[in-house]
C-alpha atoms as a PDB file:
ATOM      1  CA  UNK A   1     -69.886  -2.330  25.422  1.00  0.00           C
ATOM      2  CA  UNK A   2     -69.791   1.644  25.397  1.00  0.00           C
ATOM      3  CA  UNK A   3     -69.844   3.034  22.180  1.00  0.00           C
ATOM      4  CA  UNK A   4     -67.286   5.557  21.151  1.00  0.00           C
ATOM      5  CA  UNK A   5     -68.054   9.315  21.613  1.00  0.00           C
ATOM      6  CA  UNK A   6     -67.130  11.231  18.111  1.00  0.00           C
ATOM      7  CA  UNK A   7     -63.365  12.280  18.877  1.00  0.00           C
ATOM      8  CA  UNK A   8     -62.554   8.765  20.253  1.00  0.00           C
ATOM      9  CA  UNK A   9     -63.825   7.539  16.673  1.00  0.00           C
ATOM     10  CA  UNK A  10     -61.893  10.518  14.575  1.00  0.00           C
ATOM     11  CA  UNK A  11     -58.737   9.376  16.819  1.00  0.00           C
ATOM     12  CA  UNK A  12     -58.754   6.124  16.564  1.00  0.00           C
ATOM     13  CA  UNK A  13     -59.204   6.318  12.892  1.00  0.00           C
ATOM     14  CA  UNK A  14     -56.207   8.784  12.426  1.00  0.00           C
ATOM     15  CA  UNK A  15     -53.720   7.880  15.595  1.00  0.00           C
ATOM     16  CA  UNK A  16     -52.216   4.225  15.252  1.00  0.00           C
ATOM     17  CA  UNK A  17     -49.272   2.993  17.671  1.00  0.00           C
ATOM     18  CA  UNK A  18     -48.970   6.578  18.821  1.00  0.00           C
ATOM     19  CA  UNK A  19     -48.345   8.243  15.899  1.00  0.00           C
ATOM     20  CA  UNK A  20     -50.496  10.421  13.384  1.00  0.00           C
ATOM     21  CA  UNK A  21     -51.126   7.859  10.244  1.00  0.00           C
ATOM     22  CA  UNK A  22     -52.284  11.537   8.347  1.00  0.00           C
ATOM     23  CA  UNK A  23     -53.602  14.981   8.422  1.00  0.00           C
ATOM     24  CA  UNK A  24     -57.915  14.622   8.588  1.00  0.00           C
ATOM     25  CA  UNK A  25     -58.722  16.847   5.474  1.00  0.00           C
ATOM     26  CA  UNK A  26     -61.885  17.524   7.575  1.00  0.00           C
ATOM     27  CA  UNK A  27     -61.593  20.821   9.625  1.00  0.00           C
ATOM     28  CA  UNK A  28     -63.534  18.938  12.155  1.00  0.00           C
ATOM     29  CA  UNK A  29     -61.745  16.172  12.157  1.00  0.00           C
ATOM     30  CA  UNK A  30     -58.330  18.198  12.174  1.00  0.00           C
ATOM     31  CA  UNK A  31     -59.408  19.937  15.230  1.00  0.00           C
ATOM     32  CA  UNK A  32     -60.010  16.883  17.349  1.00  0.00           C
ATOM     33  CA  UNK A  33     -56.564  15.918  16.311  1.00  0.00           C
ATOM     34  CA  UNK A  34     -55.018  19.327  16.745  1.00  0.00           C
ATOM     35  CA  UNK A  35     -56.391  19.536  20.217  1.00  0.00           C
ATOM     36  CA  UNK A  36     -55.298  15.753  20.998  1.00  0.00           C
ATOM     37  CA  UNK A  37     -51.875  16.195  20.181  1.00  0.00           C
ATOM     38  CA  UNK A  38     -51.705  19.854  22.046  1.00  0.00           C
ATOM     39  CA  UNK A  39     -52.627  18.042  25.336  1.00  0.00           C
ATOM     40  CA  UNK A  40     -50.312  15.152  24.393  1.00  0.00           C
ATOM     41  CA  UNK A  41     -47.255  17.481  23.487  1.00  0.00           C
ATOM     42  CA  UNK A  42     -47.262  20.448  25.181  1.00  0.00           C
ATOM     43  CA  UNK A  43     -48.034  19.611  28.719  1.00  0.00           C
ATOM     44  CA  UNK A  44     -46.051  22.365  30.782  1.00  0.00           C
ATOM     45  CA  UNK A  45     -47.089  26.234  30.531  1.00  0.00           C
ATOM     46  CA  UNK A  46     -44.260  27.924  29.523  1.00  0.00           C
ATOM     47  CA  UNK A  47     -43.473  28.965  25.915  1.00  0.00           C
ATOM     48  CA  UNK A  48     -41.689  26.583  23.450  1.00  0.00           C
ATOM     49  CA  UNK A  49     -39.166  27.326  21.049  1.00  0.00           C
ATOM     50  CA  UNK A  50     -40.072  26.983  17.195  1.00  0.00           C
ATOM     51  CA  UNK A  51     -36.884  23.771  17.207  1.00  0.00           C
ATOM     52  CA  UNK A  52     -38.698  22.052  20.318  1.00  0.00           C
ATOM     53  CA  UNK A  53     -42.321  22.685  18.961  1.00  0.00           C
ATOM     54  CA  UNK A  54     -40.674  20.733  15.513  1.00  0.00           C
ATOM     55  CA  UNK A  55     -39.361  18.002  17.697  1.00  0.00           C
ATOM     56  CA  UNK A  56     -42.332  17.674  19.719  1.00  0.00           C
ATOM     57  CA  UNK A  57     -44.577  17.093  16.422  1.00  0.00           C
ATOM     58  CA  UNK A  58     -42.211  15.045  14.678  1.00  0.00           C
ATOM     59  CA  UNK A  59     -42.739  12.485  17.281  1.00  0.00           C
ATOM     60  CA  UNK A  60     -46.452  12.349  15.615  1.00  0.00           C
ATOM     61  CA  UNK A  61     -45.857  13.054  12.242  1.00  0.00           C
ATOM     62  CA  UNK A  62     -43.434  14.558   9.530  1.00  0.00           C
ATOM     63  CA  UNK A  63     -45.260  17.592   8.636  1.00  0.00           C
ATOM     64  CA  UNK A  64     -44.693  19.020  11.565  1.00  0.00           C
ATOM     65  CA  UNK A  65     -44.629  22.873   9.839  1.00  0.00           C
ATOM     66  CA  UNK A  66     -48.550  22.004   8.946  1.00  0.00           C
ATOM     67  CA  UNK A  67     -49.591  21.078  12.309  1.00  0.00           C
ATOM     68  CA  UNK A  68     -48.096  23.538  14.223  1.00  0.00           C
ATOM     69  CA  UNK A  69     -49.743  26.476  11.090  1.00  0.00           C
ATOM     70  CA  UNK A  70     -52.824  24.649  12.279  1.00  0.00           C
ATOM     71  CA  UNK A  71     -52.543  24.791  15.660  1.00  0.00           C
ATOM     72  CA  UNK A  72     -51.659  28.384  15.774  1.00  0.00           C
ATOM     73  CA  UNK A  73     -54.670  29.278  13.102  1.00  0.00           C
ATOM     74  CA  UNK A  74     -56.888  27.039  15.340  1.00  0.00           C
ATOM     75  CA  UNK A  75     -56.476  28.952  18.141  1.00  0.00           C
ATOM     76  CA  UNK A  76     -54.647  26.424  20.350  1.00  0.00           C
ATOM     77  CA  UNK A  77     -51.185  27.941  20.263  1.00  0.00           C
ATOM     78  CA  UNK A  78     -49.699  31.823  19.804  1.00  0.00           C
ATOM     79  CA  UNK A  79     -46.888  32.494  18.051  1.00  0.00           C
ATOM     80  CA  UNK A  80     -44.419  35.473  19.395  1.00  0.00           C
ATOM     81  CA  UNK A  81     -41.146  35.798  18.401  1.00  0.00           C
ATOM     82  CA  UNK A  82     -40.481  32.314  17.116  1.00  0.00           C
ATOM     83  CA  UNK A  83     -42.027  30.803  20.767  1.00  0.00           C
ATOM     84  CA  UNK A  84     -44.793  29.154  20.847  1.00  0.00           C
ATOM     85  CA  UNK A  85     -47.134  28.918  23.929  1.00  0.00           C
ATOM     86  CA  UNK A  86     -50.911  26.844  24.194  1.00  0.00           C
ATOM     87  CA  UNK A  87     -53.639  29.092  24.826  1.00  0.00           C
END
């Protein structure tokens, strides 16, 4: 049996039937999440409206104005003008 690298562990503790069971507290944690659901949701490069980002995340999880503040603080997305693009 392989063991798990680190992210595998942080998302199989946090991810459960495809959907975010909470926020890690841990910024490290939160990061391996963040960029997770980054790949997951925002696959095309092209900007995304602030409604689409929303309906994106809400797929994951209900806080969806948290994750995408995190995202954006963690470097993984920009914000211009309400449209959001991954970096």
């Amino acid at each position: 049996m392989v063991p798990l690298s680190p992210d595998e562990k942080v998302l199989r503790a946090f991810i459960r039937d495809d959907r975010l069971v909470s926020i890690p507290a841990r910024a490290q944690k939160r990061l391996v999440i963040l960029r997770y659901l980054a790949a997951q949701c925002f696959t095309e490069d092209r900007g995304y409206p602030e409604a689409e980002v929303n309906q994106r995340l809400a797929l994951w999880h209900p806080d969806v104005a948290a994750l995408r503040r995190d995202m954006v603080d963690a470097g993984l997305m920009t914000r211009a003008g309400g449209v959001y693009r991954r970096t």
